[in-house]
C-alpha atoms as a PDB file:
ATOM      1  CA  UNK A   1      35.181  11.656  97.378  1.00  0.00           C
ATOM      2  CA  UNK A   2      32.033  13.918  96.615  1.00  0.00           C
ATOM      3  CA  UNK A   3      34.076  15.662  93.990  1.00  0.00           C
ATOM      4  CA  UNK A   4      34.714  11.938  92.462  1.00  0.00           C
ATOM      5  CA  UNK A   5      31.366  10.990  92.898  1.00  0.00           C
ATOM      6  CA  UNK A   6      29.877  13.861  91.085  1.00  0.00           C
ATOM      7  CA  UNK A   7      32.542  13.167  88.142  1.00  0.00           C
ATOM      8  CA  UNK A   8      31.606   9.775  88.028  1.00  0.00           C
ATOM      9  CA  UNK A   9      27.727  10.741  87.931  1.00  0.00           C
ATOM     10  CA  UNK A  10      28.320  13.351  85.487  1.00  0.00           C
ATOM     11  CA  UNK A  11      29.595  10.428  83.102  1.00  0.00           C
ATOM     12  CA  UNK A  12      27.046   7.868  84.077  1.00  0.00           C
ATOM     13  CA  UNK A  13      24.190  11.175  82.941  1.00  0.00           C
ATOM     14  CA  UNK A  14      26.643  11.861  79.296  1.00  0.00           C
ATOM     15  CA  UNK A  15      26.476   8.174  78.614  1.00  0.00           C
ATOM     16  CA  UNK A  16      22.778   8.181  78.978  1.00  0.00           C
ATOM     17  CA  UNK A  17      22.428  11.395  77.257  1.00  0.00           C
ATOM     18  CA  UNK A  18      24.463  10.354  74.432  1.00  0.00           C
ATOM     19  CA  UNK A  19      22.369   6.714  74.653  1.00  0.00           C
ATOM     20  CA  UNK A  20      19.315   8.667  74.462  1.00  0.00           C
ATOM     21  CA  UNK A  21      20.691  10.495  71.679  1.00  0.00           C
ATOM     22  CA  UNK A  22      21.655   7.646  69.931  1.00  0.00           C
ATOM     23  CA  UNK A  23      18.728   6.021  70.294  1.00  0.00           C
ATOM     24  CA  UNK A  24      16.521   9.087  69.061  1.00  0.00           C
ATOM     25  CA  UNK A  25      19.011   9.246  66.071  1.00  0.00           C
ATOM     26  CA  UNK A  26      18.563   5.465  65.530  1.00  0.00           C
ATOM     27  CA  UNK A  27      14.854   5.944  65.447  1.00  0.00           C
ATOM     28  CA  UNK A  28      15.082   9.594  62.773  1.00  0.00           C
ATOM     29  CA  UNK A  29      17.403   7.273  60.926  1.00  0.00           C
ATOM     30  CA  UNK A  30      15.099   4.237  60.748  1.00  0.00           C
ATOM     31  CA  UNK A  31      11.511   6.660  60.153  1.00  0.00           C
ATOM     32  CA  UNK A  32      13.842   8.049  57.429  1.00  0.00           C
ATOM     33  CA  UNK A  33      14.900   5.045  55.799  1.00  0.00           C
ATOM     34  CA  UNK A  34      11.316   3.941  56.280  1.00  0.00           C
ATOM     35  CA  UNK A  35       9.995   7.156  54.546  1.00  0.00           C
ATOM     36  CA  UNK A  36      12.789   6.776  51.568  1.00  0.00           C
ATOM     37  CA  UNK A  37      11.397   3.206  50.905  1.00  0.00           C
ATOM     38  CA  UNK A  38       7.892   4.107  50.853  1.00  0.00           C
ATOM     39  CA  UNK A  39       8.654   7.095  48.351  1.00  0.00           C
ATOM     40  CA  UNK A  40      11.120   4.806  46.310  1.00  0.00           C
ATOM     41  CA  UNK A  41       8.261   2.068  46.003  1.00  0.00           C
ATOM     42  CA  UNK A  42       5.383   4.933  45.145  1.00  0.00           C
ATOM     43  CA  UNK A  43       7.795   6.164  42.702  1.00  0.00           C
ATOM     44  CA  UNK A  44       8.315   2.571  41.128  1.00  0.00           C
ATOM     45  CA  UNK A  45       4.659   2.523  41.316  1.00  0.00           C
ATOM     46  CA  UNK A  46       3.970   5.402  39.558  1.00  0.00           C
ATOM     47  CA  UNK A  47       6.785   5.036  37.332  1.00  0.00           C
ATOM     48  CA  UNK A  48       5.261   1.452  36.162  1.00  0.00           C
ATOM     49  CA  UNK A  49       1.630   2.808  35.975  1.00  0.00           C
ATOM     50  CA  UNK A  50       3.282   5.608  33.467  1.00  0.00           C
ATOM     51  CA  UNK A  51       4.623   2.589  31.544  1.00  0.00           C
ATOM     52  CA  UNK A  52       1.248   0.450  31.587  1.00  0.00           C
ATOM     53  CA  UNK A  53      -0.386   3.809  30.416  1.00  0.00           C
ATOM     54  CA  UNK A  54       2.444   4.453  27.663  1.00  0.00           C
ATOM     55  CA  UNK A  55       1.838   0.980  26.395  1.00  0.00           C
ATOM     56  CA  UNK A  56      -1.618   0.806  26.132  1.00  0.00           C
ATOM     57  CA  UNK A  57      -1.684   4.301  24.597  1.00  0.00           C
ATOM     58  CA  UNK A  58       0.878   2.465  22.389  1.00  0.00           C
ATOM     59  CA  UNK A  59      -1.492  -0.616  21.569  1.00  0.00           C
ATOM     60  CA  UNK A  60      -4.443   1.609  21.029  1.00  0.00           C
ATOM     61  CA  UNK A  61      -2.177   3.659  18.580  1.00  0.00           C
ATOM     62  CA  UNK A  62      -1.079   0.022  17.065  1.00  0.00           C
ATOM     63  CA  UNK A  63      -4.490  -1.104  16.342  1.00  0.00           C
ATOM     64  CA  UNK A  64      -5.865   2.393  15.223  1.00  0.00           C
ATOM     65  CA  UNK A  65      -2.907   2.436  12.481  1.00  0.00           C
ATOM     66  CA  UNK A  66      -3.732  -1.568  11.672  1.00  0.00           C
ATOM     67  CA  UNK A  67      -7.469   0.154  11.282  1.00  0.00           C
ATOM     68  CA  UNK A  68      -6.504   2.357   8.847  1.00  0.00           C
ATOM     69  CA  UNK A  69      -4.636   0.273   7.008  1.00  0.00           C
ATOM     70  CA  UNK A  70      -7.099  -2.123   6.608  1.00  0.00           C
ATOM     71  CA  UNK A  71      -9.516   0.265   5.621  1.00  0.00           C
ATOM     72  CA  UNK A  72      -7.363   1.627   2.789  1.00  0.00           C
ATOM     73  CA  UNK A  73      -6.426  -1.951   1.658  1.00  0.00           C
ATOM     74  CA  UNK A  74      -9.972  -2.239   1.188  1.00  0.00           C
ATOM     75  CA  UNK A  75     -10.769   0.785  -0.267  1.00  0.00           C
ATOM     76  CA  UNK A  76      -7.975   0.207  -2.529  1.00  0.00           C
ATOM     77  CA  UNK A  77      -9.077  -3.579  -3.275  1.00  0.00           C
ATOM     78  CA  UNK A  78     -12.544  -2.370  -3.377  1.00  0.00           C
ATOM     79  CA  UNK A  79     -11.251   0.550  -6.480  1.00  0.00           C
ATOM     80  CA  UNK A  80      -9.384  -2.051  -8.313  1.00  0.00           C
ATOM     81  CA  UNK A  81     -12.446  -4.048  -8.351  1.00  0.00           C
ATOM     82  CA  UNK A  82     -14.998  -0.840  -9.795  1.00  0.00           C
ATOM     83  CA  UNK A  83     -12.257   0.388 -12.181  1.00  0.00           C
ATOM     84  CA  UNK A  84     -12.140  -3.420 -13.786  1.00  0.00           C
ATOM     85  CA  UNK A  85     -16.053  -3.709 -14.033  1.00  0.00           C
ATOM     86  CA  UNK A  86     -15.916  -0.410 -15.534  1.00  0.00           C
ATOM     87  CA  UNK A  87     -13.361  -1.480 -18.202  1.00  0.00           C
ATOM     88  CA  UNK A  88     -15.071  -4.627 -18.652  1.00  0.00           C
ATOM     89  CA  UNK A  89     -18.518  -3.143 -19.601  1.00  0.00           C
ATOM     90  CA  UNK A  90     -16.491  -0.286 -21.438  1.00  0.00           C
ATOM     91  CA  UNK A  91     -15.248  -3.038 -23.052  1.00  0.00           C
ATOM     92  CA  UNK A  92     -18.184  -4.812 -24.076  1.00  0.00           C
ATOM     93  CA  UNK A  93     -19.464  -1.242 -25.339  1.00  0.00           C
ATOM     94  CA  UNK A  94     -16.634  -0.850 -26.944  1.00  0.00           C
ATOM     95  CA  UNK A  95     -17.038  -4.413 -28.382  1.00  0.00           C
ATOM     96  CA  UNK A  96     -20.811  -4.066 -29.222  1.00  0.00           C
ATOM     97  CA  UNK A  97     -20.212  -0.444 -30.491  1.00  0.00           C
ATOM     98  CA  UNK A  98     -17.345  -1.750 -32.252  1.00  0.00           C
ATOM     99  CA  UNK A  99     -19.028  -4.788 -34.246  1.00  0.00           C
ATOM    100  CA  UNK A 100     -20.791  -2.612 -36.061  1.00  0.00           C
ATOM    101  CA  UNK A 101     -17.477  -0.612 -37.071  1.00  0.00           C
ATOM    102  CA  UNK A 102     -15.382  -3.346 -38.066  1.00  0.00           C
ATOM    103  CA  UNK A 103     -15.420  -3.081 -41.711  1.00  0.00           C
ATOM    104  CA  UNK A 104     -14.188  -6.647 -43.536  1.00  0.00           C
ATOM    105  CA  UNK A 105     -10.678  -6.895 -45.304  1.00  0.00           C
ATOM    106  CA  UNK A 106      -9.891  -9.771 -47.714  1.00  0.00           C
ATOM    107  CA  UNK A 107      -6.587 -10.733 -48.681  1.00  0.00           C
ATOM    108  CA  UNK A 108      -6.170 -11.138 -52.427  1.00  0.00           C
ATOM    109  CA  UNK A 109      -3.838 -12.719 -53.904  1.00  0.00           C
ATOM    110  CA  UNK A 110      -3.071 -14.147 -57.784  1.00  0.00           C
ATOM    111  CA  UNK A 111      -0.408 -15.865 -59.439  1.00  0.00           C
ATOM    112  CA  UNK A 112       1.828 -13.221 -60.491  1.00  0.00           C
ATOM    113  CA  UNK A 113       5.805 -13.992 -60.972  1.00  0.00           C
ATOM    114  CA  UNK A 114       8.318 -11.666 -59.085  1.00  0.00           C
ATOM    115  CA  UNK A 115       9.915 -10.108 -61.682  1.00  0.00           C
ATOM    116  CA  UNK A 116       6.434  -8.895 -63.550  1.00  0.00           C
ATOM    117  CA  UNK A 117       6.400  -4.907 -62.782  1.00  0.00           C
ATOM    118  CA  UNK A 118       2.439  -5.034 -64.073  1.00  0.00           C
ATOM    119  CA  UNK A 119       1.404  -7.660 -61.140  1.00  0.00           C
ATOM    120  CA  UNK A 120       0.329 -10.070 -62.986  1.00  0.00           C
ATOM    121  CA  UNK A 121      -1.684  -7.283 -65.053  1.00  0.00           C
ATOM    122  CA  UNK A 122      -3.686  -6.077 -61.465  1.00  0.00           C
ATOM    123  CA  UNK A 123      -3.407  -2.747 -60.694  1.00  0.00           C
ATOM    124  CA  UNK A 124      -5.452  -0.651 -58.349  1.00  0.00           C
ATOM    125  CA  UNK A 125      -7.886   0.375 -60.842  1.00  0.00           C
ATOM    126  CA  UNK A 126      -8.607  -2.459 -62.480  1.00  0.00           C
ATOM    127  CA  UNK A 127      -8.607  -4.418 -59.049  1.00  0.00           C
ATOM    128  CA  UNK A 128     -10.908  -1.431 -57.447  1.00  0.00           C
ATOM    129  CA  UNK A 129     -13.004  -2.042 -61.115  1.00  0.00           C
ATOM    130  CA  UNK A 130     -13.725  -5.645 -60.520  1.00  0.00           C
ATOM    131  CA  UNK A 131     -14.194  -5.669 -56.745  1.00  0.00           C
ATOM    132  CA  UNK A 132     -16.414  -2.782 -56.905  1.00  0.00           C
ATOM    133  CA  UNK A 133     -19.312  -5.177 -58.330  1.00  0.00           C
ATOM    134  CA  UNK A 134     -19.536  -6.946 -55.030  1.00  0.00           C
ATOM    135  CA  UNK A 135     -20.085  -3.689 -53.069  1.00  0.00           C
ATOM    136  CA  UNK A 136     -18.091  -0.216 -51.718  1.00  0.00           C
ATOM    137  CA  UNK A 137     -14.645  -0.559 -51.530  1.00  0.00           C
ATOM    138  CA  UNK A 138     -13.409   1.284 -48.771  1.00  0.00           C
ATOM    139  CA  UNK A 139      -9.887   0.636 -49.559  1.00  0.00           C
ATOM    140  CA  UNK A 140      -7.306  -1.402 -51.484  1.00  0.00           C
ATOM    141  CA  UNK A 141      -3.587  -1.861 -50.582  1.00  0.00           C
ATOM    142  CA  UNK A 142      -1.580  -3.712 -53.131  1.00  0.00           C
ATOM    143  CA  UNK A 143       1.449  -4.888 -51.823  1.00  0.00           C
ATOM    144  CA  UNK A 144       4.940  -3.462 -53.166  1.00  0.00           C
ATOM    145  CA  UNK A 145       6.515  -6.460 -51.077  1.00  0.00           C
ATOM    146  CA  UNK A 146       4.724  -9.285 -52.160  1.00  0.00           C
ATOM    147  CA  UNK A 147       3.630  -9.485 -56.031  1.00  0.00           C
ATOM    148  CA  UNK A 148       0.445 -10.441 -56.809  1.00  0.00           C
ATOM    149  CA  UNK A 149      -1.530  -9.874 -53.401  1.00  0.00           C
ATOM    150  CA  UNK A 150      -3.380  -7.247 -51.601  1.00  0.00           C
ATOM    151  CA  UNK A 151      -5.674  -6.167 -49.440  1.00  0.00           C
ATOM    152  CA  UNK A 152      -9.047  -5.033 -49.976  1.00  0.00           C
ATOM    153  CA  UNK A 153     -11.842  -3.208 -47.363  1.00  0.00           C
ATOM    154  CA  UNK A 154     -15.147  -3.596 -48.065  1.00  0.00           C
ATOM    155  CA  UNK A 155     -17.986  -1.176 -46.212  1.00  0.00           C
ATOM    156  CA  UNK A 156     -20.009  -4.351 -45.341  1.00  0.00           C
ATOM    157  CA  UNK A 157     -20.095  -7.497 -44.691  1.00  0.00           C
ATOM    158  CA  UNK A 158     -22.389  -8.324 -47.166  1.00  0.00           C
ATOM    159  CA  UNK A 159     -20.332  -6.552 -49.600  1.00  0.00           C
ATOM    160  CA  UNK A 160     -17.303  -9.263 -48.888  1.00  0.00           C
END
């Protein structure tokens, strides 16, 4: 009976090893678990402070690039605007500059039929002879279309 008694407590102390052992791998296997968690959440945490970073780096970029945009739309707007004053006082230079340039044309004209190879008698000397009493002719253009009209530039006004 001692023999069976020892066997018997020799069973009763490998169940309570292997309970303690259970018990300590219970406990490793719950502070791991634990420890995964905490690392899995810090990651997620750091993972979604990389993405609030990333997108506000992203907004700033946004914004910056509206900026500049804006700024050229303006510069731009604000061109168009100095290149048309410029063009309109260039042209009222022109204009002004121009007024006293414009030299005055009359059209001429006389009764002449079509088939008459003289004009009606008008050629460009005797037309440059007549109109030449009213001031310096700059120019005369009789018409090889049209019989019996022309065109006649004066060097003044006055002269017209």
């Amino acid at each position: 009976q001692a023999a069976y008694d020892r066997v018997r407590r020799a069973k009763k102390e490998a169940a309570a090893r292997t309970q303690k052992l259970d018990e300590k791998r219970k406990k490793v296997k719950l502070d791991l678990e634990a420890r995964e968690r905490e690392a899995q959440s810090q990651e997620n945490e750091e993972e979604e402070i990389r993405i609030t970073r990333s997108l506000e780096e992203e907004i700033i970029r946004l914004r910056e690039e509206g900026s500049r945009q804006l700024e050229e739309q303006q510069r731009l707007v604000r061109e168009q605007i100095r290149r048309e004053r410029e063009q309109h006082s260039r042209g009222k230079q022109e204009r002004n500059g121009a007024e006293g340039k414009i030299t005055p044309k009359l059209k001429l004209r006389w009764k002449c039929r079509k088939e008459d190879e003289t004009g009606g008698g008008y050629s460009k000397d005797v037309l440059l002879q007549i109109l030449q009493k009213y001031g310096d002719v700059l120019n005369l253009l009789i018409s090889s279309r049209k019989t019996g009209s022309a065109v006649v530039e004066f060097a003044t006004v006055k002269a017209a």
